[in-house]
N, C-alpha and C. Protein backbone atom coordinates (compact mmCIF):
# COMPACT_ATOMS: atom_id res chain seq x y z
N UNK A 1 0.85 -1.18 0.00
CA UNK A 1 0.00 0.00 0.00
C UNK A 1 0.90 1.24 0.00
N UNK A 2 0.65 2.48 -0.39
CA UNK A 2 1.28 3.35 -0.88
C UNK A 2 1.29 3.97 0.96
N UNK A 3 2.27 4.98 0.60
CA UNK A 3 1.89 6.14 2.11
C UNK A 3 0.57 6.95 2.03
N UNK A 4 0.18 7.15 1.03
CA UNK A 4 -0.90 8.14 0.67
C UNK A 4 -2.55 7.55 0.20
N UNK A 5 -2.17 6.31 0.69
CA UNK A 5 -3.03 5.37 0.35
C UNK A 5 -4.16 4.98 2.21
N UNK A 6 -5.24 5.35 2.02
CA UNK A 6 -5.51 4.81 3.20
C UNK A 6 -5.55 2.94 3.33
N UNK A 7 -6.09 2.41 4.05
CA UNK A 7 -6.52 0.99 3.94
C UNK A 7 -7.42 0.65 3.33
N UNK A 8 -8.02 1.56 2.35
CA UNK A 8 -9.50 0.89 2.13
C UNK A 8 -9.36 1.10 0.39
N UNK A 9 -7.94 1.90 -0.10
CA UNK A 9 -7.53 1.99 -0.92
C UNK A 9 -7.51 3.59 -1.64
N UNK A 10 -8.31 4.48 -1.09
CA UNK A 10 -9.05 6.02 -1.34
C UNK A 10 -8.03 6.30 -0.98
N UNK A 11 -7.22 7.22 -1.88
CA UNK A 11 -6.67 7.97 -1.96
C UNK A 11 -6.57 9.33 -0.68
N UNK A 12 -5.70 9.95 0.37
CA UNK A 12 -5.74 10.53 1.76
C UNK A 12 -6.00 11.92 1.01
N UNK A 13 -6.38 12.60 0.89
CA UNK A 13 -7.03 14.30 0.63
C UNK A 13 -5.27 15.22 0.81
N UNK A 14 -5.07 15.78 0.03
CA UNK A 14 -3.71 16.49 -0.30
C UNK A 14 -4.31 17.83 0.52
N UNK A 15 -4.15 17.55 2.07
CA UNK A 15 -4.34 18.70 2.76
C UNK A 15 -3.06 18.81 4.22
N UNK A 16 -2.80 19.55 4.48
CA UNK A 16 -1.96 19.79 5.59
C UNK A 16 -2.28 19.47 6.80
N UNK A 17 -1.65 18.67 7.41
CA UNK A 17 -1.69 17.79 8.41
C UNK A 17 -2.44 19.03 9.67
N UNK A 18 -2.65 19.99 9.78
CA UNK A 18 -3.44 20.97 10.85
C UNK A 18 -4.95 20.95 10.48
N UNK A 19 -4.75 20.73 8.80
CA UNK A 19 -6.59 20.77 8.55
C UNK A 19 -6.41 19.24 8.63
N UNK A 20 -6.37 18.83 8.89
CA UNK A 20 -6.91 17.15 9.34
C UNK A 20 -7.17 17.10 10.73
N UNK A 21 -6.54 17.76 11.75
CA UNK A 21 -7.00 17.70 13.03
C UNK A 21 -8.52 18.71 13.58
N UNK A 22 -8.45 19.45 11.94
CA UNK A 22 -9.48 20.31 12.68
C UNK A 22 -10.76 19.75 12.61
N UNK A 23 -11.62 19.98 13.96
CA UNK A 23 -12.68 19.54 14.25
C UNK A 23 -14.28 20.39 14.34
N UNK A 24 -15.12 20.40 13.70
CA UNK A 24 -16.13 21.68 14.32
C UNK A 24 -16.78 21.50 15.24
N UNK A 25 -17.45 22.04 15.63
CA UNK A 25 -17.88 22.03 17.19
C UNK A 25 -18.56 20.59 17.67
N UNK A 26 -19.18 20.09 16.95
CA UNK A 26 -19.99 19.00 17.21
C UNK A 26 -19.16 17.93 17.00
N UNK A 27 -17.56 17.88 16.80
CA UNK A 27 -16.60 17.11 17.05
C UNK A 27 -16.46 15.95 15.37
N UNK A 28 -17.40 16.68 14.70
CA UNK A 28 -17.11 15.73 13.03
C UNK A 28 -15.89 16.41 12.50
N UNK A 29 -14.85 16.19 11.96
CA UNK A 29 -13.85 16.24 11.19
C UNK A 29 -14.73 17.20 9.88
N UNK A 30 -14.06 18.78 9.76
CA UNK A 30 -14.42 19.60 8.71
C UNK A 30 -13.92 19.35 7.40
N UNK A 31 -12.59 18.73 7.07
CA UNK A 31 -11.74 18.38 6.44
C UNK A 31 -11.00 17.57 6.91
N UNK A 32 -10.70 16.64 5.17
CA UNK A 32 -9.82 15.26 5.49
C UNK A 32 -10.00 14.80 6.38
N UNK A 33 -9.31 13.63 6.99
CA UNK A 33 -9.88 12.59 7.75
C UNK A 33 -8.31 12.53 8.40
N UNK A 34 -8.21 12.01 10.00
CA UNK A 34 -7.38 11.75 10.60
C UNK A 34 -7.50 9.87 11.09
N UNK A 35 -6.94 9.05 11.04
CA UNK A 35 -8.16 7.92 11.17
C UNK A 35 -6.92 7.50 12.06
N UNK A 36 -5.52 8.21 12.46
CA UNK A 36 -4.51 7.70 13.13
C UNK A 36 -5.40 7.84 15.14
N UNK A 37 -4.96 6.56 16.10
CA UNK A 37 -5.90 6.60 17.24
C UNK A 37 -4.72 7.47 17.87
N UNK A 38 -3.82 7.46 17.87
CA UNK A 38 -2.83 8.30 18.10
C UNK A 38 -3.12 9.73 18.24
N UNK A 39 -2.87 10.06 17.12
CA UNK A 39 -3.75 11.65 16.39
C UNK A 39 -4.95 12.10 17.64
N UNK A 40 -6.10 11.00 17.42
CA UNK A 40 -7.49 11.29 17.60
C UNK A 40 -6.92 11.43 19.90
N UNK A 41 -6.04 10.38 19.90
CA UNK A 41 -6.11 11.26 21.57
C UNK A 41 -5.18 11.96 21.73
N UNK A 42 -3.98 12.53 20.60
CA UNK A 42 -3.81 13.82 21.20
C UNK A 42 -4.64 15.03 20.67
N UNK A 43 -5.85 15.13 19.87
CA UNK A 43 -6.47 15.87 19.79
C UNK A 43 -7.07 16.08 20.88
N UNK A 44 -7.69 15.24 21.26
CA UNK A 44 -8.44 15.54 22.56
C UNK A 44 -7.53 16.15 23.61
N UNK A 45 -6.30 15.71 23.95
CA UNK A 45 -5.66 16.21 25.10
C UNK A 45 -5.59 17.90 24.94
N UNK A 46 -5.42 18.16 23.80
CA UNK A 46 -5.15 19.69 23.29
C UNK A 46 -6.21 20.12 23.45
N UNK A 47 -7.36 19.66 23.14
CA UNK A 47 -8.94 20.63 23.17
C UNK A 47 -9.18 20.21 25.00
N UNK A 48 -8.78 19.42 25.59
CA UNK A 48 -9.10 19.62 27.01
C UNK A 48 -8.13 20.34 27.82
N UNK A 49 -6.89 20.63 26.93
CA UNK A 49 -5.78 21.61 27.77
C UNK A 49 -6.73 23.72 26.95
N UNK A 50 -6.83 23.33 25.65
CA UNK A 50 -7.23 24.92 25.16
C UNK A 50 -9.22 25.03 26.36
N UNK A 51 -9.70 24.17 26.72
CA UNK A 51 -10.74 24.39 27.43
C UNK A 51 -10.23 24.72 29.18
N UNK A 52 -9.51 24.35 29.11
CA UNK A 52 -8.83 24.68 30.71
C UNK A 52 -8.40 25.72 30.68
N UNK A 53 -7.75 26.35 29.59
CA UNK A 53 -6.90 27.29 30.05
C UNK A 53 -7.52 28.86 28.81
N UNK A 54 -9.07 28.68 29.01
CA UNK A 54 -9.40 30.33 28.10
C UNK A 54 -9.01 31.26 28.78
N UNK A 55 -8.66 31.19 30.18
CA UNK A 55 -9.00 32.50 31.02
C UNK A 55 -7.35 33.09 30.73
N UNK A 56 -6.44 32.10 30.17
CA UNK A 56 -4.78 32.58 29.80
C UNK A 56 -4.77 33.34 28.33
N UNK A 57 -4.22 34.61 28.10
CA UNK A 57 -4.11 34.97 26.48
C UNK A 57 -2.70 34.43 26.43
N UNK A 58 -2.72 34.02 24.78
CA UNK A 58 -1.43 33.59 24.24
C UNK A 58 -0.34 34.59 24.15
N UNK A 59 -1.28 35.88 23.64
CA UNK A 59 -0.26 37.36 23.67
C UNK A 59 0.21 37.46 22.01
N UNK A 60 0.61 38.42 21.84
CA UNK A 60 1.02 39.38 20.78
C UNK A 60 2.23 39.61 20.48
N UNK A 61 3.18 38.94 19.87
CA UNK A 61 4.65 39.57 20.03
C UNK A 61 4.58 39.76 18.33
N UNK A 62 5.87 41.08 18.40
CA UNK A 62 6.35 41.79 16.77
C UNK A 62 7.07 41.42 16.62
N UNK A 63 7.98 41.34 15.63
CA UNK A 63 9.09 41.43 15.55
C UNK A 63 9.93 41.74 13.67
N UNK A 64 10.54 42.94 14.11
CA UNK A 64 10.80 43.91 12.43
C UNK A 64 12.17 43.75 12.56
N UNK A 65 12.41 43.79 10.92
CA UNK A 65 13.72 43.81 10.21
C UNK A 65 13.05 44.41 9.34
N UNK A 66 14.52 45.53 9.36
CA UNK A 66 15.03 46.46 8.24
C UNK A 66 15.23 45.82 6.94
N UNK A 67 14.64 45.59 5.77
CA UNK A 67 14.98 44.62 4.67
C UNK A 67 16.05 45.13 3.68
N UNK A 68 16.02 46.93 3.88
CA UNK A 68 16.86 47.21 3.25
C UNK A 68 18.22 47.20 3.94
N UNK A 69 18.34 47.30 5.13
CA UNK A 69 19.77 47.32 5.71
C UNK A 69 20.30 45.58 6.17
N UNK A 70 19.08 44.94 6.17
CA UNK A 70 19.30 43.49 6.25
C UNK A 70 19.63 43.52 7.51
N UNK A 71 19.11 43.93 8.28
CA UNK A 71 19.07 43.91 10.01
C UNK A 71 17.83 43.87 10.69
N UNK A 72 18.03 43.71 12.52
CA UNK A 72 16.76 43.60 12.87
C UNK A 72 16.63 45.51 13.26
N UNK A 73 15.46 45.95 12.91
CA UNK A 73 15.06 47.37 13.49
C UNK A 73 14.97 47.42 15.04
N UNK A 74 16.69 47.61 15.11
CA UNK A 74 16.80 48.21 16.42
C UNK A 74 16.29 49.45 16.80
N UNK A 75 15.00 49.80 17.36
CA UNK A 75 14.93 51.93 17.94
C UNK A 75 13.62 52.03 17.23
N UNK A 76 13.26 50.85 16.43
CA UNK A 76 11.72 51.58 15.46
C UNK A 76 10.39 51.36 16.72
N UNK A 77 10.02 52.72 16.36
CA UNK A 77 9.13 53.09 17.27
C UNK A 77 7.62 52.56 16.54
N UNK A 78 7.50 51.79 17.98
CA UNK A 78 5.52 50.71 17.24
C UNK A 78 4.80 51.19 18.57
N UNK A 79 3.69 51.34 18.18
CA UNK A 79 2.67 51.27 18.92
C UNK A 79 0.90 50.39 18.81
N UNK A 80 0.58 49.77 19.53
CA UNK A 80 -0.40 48.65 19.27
C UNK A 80 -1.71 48.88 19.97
N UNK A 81 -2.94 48.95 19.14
CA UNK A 81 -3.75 49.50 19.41
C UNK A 81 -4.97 49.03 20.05
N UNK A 82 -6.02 48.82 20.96
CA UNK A 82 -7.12 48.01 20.83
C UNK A 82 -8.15 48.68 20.19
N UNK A 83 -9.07 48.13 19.32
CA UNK A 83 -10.32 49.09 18.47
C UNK A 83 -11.62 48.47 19.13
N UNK A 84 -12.38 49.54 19.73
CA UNK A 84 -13.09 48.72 20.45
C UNK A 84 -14.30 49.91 20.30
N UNK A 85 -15.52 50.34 21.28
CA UNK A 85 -16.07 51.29 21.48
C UNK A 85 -15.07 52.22 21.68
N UNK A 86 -13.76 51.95 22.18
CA UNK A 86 -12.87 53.43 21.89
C UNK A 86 -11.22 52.78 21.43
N UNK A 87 -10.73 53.62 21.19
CA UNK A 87 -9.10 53.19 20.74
C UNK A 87 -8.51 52.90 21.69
N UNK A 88 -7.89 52.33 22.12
CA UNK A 88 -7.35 52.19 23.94
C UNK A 88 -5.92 51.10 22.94
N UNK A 89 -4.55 52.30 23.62
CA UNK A 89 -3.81 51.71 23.64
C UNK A 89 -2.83 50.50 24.63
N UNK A 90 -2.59 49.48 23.59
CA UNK A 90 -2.50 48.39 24.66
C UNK A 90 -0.94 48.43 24.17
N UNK A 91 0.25 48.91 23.82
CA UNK A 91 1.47 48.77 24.01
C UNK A 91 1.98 49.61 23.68
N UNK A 92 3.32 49.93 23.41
CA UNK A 92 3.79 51.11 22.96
C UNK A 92 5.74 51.34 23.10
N UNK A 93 6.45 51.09 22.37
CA UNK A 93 8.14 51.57 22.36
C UNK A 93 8.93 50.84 21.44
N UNK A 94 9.86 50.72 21.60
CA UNK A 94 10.89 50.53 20.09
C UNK A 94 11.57 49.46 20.48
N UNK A 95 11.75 48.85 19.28
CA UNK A 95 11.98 47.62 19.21
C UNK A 95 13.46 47.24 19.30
N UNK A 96 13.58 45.96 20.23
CA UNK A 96 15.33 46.09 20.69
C UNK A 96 15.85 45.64 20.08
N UNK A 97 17.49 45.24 20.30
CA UNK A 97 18.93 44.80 19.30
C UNK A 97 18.01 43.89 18.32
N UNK A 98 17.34 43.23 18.95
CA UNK A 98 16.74 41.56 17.90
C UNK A 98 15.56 41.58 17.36
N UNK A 99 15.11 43.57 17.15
CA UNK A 99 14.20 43.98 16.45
C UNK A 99 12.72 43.42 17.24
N UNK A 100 12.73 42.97 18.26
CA UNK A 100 11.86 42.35 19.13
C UNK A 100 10.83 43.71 19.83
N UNK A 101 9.83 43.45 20.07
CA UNK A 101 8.70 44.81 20.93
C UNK A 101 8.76 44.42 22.24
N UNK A 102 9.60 44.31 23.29
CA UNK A 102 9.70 43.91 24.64
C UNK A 102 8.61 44.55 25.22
N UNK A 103 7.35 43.61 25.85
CA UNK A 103 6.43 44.42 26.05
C UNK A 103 5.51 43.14 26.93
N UNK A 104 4.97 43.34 28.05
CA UNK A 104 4.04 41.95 28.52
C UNK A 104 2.63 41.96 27.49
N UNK A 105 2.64 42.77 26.60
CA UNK A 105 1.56 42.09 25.61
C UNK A 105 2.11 40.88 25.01
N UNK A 106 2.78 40.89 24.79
CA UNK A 106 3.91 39.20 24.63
C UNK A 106 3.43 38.39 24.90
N UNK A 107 3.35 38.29 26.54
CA UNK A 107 3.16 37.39 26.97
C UNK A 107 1.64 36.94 27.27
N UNK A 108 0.79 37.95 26.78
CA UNK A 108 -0.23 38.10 27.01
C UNK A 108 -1.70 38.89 27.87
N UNK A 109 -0.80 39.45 28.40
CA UNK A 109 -1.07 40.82 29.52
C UNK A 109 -1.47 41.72 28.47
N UNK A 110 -3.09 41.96 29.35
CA UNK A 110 -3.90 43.19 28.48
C UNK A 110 -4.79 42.54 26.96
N UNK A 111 -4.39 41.26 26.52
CA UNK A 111 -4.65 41.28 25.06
C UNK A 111 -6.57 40.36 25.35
N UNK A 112 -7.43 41.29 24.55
CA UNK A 112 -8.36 40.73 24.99
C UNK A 112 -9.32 40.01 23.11
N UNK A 113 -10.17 39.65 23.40
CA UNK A 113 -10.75 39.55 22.01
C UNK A 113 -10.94 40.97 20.94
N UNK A 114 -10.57 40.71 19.86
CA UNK A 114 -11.11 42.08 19.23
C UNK A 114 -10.46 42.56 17.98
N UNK A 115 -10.65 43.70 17.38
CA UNK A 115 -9.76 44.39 16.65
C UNK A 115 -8.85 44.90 17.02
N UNK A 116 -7.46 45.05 16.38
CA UNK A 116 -6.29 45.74 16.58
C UNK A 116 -5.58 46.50 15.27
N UNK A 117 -5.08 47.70 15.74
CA UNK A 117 -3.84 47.96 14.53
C UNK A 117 -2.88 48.31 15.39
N UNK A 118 -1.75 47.99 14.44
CA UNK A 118 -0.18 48.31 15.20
C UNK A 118 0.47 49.50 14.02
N UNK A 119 0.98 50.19 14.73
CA UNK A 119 1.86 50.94 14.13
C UNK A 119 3.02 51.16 14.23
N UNK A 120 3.81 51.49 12.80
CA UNK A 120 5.30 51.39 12.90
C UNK A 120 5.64 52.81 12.41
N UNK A 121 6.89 53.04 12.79
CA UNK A 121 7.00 54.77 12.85
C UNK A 121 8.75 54.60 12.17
N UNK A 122 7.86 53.81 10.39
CA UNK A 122 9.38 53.45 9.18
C UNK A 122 9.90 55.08 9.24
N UNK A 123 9.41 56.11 8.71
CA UNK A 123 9.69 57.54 8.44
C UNK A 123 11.02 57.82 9.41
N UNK A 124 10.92 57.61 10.60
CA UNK A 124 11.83 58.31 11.21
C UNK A 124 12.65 57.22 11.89
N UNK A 125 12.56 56.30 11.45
CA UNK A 125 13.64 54.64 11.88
C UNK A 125 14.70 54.90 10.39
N UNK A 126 13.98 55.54 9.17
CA UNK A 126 15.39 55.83 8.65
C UNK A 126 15.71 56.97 8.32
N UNK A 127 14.92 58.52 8.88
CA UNK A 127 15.72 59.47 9.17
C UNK A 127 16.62 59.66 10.42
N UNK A 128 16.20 58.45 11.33
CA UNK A 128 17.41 58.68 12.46
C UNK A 128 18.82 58.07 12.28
N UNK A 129 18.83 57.27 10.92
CA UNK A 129 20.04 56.69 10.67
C UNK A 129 20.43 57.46 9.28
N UNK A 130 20.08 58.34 8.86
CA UNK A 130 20.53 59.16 7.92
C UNK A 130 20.38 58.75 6.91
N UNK A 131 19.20 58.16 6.53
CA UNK A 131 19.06 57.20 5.20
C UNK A 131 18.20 58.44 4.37
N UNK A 132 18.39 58.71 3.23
CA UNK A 132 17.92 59.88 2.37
C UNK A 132 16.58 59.23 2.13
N UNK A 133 15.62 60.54 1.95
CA UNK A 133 14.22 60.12 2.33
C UNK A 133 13.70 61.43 1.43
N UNK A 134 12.27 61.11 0.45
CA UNK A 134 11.87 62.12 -0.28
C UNK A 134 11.42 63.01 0.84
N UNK A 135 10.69 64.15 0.28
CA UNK A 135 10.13 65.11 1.74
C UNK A 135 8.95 65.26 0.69
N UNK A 136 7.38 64.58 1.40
CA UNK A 136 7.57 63.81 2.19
C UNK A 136 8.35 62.55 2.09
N UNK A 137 8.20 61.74 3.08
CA UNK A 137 8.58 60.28 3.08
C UNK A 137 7.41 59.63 2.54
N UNK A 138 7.66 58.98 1.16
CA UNK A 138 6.83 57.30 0.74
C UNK A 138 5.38 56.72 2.07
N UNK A 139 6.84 56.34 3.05
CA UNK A 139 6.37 55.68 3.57
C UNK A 139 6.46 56.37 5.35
N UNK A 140 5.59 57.11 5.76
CA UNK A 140 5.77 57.46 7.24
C UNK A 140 5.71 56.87 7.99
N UNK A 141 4.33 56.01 8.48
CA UNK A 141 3.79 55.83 9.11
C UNK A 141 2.78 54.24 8.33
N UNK A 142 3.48 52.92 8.80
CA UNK A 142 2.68 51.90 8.34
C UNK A 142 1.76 51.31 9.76
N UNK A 143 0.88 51.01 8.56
CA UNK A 143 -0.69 50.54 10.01
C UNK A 143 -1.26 49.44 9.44
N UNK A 144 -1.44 48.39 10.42
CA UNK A 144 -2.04 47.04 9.80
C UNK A 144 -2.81 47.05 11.03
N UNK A 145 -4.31 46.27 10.42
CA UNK A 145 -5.46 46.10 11.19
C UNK A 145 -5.57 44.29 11.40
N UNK A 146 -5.84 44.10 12.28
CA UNK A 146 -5.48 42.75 12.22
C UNK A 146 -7.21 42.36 14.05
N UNK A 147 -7.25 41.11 13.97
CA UNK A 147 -8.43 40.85 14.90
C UNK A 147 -7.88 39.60 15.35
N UNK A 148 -8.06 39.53 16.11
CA UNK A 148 -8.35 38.29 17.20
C UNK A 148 -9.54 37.75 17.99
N UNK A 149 -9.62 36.46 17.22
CA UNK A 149 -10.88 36.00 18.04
C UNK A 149 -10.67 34.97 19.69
N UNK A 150 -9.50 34.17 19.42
CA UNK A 150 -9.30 33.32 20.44
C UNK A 150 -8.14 33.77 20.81
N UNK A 151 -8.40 34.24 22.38
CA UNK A 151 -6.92 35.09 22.98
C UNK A 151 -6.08 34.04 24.19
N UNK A 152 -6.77 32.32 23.41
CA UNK A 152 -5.31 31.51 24.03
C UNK A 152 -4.54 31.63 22.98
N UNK A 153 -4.70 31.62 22.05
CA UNK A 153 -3.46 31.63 20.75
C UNK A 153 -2.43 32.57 21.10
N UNK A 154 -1.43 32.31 20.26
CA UNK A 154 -0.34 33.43 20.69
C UNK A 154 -0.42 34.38 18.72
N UNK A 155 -0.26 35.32 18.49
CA UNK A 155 -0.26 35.93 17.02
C UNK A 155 1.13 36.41 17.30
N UNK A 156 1.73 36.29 16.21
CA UNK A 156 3.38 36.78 16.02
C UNK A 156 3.05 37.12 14.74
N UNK A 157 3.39 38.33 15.00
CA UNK A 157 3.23 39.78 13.75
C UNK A 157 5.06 40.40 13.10
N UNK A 158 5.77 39.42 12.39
CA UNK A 158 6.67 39.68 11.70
C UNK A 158 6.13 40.78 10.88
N UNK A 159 7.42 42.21 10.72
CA UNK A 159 7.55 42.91 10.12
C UNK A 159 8.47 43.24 9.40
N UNK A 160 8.30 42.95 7.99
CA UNK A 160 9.65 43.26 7.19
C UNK A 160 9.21 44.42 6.64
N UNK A 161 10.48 45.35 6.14
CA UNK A 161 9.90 46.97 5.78
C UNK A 161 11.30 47.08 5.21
N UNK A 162 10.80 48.60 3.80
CA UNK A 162 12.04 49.07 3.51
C UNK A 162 11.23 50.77 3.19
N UNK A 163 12.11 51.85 2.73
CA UNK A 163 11.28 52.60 2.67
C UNK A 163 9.99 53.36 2.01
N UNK A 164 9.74 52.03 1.06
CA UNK A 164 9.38 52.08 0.15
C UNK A 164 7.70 51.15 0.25
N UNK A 165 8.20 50.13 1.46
CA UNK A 165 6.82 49.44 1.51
C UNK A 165 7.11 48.36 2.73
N UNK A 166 6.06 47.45 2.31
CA UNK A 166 6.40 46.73 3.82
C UNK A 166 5.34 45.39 3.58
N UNK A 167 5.91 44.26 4.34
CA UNK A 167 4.50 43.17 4.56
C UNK A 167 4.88 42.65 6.26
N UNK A 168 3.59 42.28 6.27
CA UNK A 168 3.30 41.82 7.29
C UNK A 168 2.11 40.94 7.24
N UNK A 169 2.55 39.85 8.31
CA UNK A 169 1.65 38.55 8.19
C UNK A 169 1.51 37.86 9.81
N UNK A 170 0.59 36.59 10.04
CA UNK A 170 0.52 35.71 11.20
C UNK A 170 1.56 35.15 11.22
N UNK A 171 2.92 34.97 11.66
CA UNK A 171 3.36 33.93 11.75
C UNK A 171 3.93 33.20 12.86
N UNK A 172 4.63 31.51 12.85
CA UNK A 172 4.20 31.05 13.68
C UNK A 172 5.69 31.35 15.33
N UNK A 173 5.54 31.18 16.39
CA UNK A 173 5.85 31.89 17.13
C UNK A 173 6.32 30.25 18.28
């Protein structure tokens, strides 16, 4: 029998081993099939450790590199927002040697369900290093809106930037 072959001969669904564990609420498999007994009790151990522990947030950590200097943005000034019935800021200062946001939103302190934007303050991370800049600057001031629904997860918000543009995404932490 092939690896990709179940036992019954059907061919296993060309999906990533995370959508196979996922389950919807009423506990049927949404996608692909996991049929390993293995699998099926450490799923459970994980959904009875994420049910124990809602009252913990996973937390929020950044972390930026300079793409054009090929470093981490040591000094770039971020600030992280909650959007709620009002703006209420939930972090705020510049990011250290390892381009990191040292901040207990990290760890999860303060981070509640909801909308967020973070801001990065590119404009003057490369007029403080003397990097020639149109007047205005391209790029001043970048803002990404981003939400959270489940605040055991942890979201790691990599920032790559040059002065010209920037991406940012979930990644894993």
């Amino acid at each position: 029998m092939l690896p990709n072959e179940l036992s019954h001969g059907l061919k296993r669904l060309a999906v990533p081993q995370w959508a196979r564990w996922f389950r919807t609420k009423t506990g049927e498999h949404s996608i692909g099939h996991n049929f390993s007994g293995a699998n099926h009790a450490r799923q459970k151990e994980t959904n009875t450790v994420a049910k124990d522990s809602e009252q913990q947030a996973g937390g929020i950590s950044i972390h930026a590199v300079d793409i054009a200097g090929g470093t981490p943005a040591a000094g770039l000034g971020v600030r992280l927002w909650h959007l709620g019935d009002d703006r209420v800021q939930v972090a705020a200062g510049s990011c250290s040697e390892s381009g990191l946001l040292v901040h207990t939103v990290a760890d999860g302190i303060g981070v509640k369900r909801g909308m967020y934007e973070v801001e990065f303050d590119v404009g003057s991370f490369y007029r403080d290093r003397g990097t020639p800049l149109p007047n205005p600057a391209f790029l001043e001031v970048a803002q990404f809106r981003f939400g959270i629904d489940r605040v055991t997860e942890h979201f790691h918000l990599p920032f790559k930037f040059t002065p010209w543009g920037f991406s940012l995404f979930r990644g894993g932490a």
